[in-house]
C-alpha atoms as a PDB file:
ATOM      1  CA  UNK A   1       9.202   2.867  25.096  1.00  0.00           C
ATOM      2  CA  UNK A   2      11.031  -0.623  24.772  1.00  0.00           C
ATOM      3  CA  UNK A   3       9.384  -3.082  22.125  1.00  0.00           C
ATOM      4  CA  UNK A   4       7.232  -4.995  24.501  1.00  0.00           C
ATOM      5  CA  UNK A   5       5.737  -2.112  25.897  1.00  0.00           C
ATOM      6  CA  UNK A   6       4.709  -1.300  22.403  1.00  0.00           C
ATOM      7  CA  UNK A   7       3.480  -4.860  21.660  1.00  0.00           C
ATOM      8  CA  UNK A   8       1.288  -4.647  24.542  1.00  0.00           C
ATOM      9  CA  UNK A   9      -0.335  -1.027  23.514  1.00  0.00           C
ATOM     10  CA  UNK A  10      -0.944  -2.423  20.168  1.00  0.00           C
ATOM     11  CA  UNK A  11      -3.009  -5.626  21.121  1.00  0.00           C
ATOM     12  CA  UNK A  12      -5.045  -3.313  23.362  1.00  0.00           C
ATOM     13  CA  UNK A  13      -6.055  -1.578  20.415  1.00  0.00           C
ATOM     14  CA  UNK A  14      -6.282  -4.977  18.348  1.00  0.00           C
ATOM     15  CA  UNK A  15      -8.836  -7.558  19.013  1.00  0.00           C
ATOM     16  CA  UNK A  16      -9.524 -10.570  17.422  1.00  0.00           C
ATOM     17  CA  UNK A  17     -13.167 -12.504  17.031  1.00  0.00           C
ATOM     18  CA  UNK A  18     -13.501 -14.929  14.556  1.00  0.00           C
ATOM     19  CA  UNK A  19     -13.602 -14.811  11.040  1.00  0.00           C
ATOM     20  CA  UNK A  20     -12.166 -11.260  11.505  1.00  0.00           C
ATOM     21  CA  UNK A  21      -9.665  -8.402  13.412  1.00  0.00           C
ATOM     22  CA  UNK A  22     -10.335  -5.369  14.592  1.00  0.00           C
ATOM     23  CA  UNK A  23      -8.260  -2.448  15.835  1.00  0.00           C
ATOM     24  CA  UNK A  24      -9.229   1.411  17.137  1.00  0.00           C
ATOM     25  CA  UNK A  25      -7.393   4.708  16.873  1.00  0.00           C
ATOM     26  CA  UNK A  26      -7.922   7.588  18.714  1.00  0.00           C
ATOM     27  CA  UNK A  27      -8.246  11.233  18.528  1.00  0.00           C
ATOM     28  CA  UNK A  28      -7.449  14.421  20.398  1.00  0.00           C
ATOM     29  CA  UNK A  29     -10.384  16.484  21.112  1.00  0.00           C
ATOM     30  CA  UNK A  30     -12.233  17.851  18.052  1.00  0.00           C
ATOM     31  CA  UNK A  31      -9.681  16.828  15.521  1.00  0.00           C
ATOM     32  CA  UNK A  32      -9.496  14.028  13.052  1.00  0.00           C
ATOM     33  CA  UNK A  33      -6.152  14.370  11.951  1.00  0.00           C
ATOM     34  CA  UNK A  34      -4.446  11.153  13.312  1.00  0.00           C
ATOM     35  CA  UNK A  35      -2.240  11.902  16.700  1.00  0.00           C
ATOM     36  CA  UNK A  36       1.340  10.569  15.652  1.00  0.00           C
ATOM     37  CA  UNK A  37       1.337   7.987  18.113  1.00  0.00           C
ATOM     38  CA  UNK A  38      -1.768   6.273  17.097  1.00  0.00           C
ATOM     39  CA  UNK A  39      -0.578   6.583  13.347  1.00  0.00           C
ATOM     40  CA  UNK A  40       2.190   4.648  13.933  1.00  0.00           C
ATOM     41  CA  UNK A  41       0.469   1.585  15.823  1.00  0.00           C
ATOM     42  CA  UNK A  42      -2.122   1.728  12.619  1.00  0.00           C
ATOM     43  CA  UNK A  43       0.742   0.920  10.793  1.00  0.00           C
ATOM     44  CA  UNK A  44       1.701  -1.880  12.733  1.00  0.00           C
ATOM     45  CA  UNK A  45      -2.061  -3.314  12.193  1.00  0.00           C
ATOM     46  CA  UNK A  46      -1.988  -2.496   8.279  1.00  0.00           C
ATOM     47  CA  UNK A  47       1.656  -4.615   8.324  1.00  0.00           C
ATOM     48  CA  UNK A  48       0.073  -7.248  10.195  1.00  0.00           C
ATOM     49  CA  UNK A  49      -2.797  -7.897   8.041  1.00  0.00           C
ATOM     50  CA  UNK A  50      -1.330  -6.956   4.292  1.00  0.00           C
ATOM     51  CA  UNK A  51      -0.575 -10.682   3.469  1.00  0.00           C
ATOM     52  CA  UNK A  52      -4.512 -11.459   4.020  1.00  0.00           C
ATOM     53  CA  UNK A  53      -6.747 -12.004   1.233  1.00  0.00           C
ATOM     54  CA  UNK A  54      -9.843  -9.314   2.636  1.00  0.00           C
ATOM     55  CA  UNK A  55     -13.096  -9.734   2.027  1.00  0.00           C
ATOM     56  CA  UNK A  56     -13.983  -6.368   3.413  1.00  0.00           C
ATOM     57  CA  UNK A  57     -13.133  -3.764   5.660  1.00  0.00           C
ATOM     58  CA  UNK A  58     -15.361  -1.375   7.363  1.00  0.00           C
ATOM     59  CA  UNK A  59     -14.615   1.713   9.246  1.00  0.00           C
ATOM     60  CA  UNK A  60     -16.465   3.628  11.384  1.00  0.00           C
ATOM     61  CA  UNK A  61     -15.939   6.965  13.389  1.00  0.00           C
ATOM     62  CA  UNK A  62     -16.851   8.367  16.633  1.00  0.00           C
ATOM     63  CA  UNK A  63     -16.948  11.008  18.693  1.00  0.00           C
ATOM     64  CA  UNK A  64     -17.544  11.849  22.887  1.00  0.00           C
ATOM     65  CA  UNK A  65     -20.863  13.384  23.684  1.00  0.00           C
ATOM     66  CA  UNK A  66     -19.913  16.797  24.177  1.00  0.00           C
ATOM     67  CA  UNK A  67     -20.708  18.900  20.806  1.00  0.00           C
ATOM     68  CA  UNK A  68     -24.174  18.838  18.617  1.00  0.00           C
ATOM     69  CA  UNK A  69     -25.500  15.956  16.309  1.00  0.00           C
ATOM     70  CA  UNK A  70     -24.987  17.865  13.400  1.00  0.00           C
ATOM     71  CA  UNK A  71     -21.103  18.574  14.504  1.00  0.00           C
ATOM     72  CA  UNK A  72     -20.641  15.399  15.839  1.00  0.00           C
ATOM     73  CA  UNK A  73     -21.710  13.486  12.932  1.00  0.00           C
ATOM     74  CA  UNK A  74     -19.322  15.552  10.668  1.00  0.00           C
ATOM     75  CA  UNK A  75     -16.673  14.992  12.662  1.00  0.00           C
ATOM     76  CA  UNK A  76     -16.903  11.454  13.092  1.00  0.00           C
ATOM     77  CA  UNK A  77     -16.853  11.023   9.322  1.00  0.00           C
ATOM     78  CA  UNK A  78     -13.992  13.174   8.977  1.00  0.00           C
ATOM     79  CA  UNK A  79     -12.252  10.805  10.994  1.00  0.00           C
ATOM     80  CA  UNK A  80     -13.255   7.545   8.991  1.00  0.00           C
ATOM     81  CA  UNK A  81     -12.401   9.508   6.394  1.00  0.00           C
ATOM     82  CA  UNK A  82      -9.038   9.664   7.309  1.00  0.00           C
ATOM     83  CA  UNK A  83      -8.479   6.328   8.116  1.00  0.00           C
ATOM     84  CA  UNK A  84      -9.635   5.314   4.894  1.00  0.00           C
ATOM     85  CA  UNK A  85      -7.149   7.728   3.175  1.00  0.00           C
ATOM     86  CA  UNK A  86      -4.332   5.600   4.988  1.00  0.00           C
ATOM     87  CA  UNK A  87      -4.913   2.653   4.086  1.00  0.00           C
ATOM     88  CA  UNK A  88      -5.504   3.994   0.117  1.00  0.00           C
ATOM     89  CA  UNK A  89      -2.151   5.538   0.649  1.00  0.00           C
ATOM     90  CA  UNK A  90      -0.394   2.041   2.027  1.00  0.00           C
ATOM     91  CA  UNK A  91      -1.841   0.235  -1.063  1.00  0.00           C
ATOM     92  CA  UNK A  92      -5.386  -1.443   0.227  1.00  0.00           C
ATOM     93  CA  UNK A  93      -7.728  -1.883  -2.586  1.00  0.00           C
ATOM     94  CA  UNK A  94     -10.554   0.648  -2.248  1.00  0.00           C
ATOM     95  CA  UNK A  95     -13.024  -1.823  -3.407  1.00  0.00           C
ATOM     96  CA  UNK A  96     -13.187  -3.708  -0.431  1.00  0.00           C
ATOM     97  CA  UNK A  97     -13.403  -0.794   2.105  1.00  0.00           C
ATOM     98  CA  UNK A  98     -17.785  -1.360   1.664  1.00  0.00           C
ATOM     99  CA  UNK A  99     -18.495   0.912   4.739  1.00  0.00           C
ATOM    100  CA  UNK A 100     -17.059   4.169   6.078  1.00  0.00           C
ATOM    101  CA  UNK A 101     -18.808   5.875   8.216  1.00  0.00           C
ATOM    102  CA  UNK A 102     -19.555   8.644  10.936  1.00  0.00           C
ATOM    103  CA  UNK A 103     -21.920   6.922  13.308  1.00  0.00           C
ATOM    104  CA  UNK A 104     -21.367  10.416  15.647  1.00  0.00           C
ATOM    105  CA  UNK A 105     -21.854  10.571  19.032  1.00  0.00           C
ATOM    106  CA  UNK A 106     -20.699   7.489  21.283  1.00  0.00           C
ATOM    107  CA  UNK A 107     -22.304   7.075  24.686  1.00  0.00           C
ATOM    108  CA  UNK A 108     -19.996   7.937  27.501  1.00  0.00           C
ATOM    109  CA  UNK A 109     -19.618   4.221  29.345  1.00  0.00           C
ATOM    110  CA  UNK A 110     -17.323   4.721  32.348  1.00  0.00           C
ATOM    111  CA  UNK A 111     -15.764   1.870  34.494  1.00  0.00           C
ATOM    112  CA  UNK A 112     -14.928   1.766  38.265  1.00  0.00           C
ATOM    113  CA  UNK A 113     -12.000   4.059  38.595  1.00  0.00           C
ATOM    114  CA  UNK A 114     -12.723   5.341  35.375  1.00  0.00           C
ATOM    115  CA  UNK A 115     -12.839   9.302  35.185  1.00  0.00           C
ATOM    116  CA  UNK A 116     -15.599  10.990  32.634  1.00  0.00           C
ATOM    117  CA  UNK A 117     -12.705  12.247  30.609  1.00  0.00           C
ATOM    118  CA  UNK A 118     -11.127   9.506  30.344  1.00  0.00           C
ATOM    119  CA  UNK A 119     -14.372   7.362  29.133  1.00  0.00           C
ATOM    120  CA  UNK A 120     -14.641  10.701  26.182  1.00  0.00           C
ATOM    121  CA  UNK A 121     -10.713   9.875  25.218  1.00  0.00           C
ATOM    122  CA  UNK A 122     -11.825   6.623  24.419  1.00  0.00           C
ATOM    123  CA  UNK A 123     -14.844   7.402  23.004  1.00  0.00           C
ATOM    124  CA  UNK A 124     -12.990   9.845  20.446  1.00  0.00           C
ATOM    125  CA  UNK A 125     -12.258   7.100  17.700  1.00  0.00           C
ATOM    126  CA  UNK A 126     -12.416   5.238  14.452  1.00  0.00           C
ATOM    127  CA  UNK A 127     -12.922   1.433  15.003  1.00  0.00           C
ATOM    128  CA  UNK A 128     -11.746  -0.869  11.845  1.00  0.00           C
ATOM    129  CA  UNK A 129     -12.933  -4.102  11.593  1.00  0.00           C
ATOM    130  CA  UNK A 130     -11.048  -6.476   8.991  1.00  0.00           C
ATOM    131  CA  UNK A 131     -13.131  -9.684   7.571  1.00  0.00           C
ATOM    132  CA  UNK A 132     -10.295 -11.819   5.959  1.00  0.00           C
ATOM    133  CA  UNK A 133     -11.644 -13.980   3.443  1.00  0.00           C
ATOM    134  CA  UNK A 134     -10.960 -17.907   4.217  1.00  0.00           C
ATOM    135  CA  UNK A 135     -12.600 -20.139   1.343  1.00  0.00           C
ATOM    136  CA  UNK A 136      -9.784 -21.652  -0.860  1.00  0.00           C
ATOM    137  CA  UNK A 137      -9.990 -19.912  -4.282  1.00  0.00           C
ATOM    138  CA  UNK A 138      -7.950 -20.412  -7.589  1.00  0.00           C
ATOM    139  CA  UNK A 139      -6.178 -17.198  -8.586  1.00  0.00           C
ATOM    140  CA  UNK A 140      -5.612 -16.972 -12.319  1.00  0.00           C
ATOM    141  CA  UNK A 141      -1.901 -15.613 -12.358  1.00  0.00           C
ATOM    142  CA  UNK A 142      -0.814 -13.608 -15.525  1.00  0.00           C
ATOM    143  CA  UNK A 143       0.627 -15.353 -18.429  1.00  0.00           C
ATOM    144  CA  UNK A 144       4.314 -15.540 -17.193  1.00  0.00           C
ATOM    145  CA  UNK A 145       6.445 -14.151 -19.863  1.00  0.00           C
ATOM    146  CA  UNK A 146      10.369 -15.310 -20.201  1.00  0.00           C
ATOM    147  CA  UNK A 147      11.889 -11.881 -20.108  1.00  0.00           C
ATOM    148  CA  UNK A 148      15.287 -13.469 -21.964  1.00  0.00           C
ATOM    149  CA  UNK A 149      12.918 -14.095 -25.149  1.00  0.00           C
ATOM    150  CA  UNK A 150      11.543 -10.674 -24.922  1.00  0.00           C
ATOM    151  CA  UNK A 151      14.767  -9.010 -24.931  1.00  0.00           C
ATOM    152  CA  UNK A 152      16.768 -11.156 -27.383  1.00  0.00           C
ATOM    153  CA  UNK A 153      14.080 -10.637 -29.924  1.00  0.00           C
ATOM    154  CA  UNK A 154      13.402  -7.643 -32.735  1.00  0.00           C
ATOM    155  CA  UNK A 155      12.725  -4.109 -30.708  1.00  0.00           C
ATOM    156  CA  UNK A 156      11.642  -1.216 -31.164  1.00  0.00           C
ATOM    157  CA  UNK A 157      11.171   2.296 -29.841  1.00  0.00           C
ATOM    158  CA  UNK A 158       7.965   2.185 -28.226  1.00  0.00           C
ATOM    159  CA  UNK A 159       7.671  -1.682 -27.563  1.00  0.00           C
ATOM    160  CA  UNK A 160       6.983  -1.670 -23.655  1.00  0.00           C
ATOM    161  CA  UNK A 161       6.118  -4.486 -21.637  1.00  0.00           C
ATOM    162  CA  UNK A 162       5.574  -5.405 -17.921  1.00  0.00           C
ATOM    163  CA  UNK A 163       7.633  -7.877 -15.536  1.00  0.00           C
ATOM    164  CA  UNK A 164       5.321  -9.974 -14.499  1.00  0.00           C
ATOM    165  CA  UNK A 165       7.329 -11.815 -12.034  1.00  0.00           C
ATOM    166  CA  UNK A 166       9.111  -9.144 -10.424  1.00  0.00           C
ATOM    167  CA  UNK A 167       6.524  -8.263  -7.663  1.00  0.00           C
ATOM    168  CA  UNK A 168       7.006  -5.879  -4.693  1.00  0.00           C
ATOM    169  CA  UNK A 169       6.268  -5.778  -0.897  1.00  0.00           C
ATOM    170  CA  UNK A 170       2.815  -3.662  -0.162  1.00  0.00           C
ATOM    171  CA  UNK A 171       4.012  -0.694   0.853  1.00  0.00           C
ATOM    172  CA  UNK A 172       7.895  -0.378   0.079  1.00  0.00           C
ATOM    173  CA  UNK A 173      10.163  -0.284  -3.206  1.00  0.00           C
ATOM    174  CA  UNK A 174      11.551  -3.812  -2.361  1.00  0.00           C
ATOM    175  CA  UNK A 175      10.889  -6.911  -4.600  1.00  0.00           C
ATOM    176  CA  UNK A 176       9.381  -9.708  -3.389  1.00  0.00           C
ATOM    177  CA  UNK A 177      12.428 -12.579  -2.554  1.00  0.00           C
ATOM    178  CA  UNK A 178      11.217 -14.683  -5.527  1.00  0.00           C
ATOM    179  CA  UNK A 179      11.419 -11.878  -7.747  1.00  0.00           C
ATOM    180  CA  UNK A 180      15.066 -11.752  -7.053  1.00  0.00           C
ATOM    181  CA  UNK A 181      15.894 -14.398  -9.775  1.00  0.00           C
ATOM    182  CA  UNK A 182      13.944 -12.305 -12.315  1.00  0.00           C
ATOM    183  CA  UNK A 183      16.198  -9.325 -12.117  1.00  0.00           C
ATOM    184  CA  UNK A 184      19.335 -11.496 -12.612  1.00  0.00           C
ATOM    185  CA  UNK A 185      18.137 -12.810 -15.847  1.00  0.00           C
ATOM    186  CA  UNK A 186      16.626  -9.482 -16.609  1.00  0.00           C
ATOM    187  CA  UNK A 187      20.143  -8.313 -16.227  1.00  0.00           C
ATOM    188  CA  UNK A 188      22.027 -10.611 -17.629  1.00  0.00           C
ATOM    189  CA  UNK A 189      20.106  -9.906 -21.054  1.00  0.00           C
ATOM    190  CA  UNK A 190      20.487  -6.467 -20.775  1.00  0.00           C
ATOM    191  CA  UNK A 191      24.481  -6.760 -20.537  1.00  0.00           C
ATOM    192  CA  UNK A 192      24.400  -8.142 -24.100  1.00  0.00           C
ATOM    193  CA  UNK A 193      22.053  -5.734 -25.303  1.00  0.00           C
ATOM    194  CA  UNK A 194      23.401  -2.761 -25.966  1.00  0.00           C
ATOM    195  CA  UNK A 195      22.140  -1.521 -28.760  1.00  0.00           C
ATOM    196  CA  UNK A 196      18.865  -0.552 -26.989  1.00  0.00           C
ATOM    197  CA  UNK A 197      17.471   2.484 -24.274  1.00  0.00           C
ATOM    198  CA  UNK A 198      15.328   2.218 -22.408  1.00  0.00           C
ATOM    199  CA  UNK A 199      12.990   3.709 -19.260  1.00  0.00           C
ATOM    200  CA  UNK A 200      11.937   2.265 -16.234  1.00  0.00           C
ATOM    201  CA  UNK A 201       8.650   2.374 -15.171  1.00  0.00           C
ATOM    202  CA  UNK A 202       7.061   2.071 -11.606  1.00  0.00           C
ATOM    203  CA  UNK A 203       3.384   1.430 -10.698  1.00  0.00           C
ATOM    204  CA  UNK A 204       1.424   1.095  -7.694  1.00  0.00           C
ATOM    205  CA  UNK A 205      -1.965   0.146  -6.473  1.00  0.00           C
ATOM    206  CA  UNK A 206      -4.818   1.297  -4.588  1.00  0.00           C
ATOM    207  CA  UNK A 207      -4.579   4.876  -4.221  1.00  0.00           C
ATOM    208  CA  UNK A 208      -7.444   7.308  -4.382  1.00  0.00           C
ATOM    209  CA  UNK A 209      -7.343  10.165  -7.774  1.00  0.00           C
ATOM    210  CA  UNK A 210      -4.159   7.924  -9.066  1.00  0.00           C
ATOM    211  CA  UNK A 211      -2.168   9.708  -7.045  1.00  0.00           C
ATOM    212  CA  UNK A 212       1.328   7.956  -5.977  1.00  0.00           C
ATOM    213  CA  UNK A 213       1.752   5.586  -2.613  1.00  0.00           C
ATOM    214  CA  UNK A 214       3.780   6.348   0.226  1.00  0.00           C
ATOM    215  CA  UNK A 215       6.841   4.947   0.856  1.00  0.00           C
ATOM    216  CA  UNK A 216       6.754   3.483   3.995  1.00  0.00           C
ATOM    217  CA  UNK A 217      10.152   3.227   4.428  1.00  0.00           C
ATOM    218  CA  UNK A 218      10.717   7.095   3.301  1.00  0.00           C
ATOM    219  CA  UNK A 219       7.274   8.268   4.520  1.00  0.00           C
ATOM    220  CA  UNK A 220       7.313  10.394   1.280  1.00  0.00           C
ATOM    221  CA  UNK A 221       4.603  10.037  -1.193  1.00  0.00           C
ATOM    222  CA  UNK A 222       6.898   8.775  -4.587  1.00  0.00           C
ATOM    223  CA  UNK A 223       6.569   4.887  -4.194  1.00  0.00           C
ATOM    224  CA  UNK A 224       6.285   4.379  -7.798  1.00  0.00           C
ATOM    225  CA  UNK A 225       9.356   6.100  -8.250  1.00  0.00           C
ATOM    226  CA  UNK A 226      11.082   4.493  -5.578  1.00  0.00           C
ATOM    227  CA  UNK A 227      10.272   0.953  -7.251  1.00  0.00           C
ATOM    228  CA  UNK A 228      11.604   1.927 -10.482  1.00  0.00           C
ATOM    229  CA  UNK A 229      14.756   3.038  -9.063  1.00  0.00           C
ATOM    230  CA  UNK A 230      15.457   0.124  -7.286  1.00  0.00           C
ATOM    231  CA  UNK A 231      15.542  -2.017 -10.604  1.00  0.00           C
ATOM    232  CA  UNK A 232      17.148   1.011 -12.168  1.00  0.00           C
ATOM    233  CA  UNK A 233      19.914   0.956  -9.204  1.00  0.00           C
ATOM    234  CA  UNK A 234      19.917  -2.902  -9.368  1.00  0.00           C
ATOM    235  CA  UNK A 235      20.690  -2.694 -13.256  1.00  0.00           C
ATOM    236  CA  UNK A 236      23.680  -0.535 -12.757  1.00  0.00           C
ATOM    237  CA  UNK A 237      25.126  -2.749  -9.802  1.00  0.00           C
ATOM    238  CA  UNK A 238      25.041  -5.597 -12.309  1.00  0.00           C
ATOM    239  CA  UNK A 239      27.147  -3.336 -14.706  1.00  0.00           C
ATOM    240  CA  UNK A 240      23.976  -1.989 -16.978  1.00  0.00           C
ATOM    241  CA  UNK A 241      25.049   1.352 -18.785  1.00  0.00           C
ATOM    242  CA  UNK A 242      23.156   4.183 -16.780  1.00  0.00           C
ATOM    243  CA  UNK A 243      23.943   6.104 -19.801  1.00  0.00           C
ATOM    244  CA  UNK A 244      21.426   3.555 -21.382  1.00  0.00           C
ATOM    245  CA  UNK A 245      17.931   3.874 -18.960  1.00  0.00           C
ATOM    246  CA  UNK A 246      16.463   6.289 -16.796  1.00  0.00           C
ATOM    247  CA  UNK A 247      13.456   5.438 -14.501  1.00  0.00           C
ATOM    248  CA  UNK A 248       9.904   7.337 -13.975  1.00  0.00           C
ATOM    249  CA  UNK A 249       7.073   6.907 -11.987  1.00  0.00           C
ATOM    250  CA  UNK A 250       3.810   6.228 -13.094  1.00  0.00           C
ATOM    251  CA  UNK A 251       1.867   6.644  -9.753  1.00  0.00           C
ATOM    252  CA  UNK A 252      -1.381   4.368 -10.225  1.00  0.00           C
ATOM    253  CA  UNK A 253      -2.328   6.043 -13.620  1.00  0.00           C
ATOM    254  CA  UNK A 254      -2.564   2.822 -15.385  1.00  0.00           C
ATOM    255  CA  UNK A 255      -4.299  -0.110 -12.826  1.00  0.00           C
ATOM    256  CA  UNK A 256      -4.516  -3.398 -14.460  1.00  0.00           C
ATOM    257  CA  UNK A 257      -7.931  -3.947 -13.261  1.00  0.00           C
ATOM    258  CA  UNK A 258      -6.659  -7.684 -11.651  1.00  0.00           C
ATOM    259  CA  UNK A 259      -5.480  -8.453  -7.852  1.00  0.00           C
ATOM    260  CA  UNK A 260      -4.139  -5.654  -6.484  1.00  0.00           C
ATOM    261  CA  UNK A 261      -0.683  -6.992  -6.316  1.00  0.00           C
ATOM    262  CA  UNK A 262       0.023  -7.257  -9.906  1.00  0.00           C
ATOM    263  CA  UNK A 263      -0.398  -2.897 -10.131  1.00  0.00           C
ATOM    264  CA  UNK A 264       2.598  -3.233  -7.804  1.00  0.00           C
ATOM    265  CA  UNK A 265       4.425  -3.481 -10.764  1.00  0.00           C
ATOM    266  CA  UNK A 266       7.481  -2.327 -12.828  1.00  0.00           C
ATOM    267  CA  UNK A 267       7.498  -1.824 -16.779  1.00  0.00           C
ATOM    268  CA  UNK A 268      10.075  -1.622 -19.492  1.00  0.00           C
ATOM    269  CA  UNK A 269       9.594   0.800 -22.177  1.00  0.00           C
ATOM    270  CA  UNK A 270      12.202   0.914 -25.742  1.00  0.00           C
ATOM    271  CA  UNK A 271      12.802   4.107 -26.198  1.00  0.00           C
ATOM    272  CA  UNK A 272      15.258   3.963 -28.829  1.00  0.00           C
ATOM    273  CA  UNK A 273      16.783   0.393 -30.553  1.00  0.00           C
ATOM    274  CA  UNK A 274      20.319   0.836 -32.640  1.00  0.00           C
ATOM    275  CA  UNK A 275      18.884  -0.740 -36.467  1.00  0.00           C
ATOM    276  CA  UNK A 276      20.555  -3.784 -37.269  1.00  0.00           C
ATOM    277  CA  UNK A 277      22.827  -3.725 -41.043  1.00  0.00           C
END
């Protein structure tokens, strides 16, 4: 399937009104797992709409009219269900998904040339509607520490403390461009210091039961750890003692409680500091 092929499936399934997006998925016949195909263009949409601030996002499932109301209606929230679960696992706050829901059974509505079972394959679905939110806000930021000053100060074993600046892309293990200057002068410190250990620890947001993200990039469920491993393996490119640090992931048992994108986050914890004569 060449790329503009693909484009053109994907804003089929993508609309856009105003003030918000929408885009549908579809399932196989009595079965809410997501068919690989449409997984893949729901990736697509989340990529497309991850730099948005969102007011809220509701998703609702459906089914085709064959089946009882009882059945139906399960099945239809089994689907939102899982479409809810993928965007959790890709790092979308929870918070503002305000309706998920199994509406059931979706009135067949054919079209000239249109066969029945073709108007139930497109009845089988989830539709996601996306309200981005517009109004200009002010965004407290945290306090930006000057990771230099932290490191060239007294330590201890047990001292840990968070990188404020070093922020990742939703989804993946890579830092943010602007971050980029961050882990120079993180590095730079940390070539002087020797006389300290120290773990790496990654973070990330959103999930459901603080279980870890997937890794987009990967498709494996360790995100946190791949984010501390990219400092870790950015340390020891910069000539930083592996013997020195190690790197863990934290999955998302420690949220902030802030804007999502500060849990996407990386942490330095002492874990033993050489005493001083």
């Amino acid at each position: 399937m060449t790329s503009f092929l693909f484009f053109l499936i994907l804003l089929s399934q993508t609309t856009f009104a105003q003030n918000e997006l929408k885009h549908e998925v579809y399932f196989d016949t009595d079965k809410y797992d997501i068919p690989s195909r449409e997984h893949e263009k729901l990736l697509s949409f989340l990529a497309e709409i991850e730099k948005l601030d969102i007011e809220k996002i509701s998703i609702y499932g459906f089914t085709d009219d064959r089946g009882s109301d009882s059945y139906n209606m399960v099945l239809s929230q089994n689907r939102a269900n899982t479409i809810k679960e993928i965007f959790s696992n890709n790092e979308f706050d929870e918070s503002v998904m305000t309706n998920v829901d199994g509406k059931g059974e979706l009135l067949i509505k054919t079209v000239e040339h249109q066969s029945v079972d073709q108007a139930r394959s497109l009845n089988r679905k989830v539709q996601i509607i996306v309200k981005p939110y517009f109004p200009p806000r002010v965004e407290v930021k945290p306090e930006k520490k000057d990771v230099a000053t932290i490191l060239k100060g007294e330590l201890k074993a047990g001292d840990k403390f968070k990188l404020d600046n070093i922020l990742f892309q939703t989804g993946y293990s890579d830092v943010l461009l602007e971050s980029i200057k961050i882990l120079e002068d993180l590095s730079e410190v940390l070539l002087t210091r020797k006389d300290i250990y120290f773990t790496i620890q990654g973070h990330v947001c959103c999930t459901q039961y603080s279980r870890d993200a997937i890794d987009r990039r990967t498709k494996k469920r360790n995100l946190s750890v791949a984010r501390a491993k990219f400092v870790y393996d950015y340390l020891v490119k910069k000539g930083v003692d592996p013997k020195r640090m190690k790197y863990v992931g934290m999955r998302r048992k420690f949220p902030l409680g802030g804007e999502p994108k500060y849990d996407r986050r990386v942490e330095i914890l002492i874990t033993y500091a050489e005493k001083s004569d």
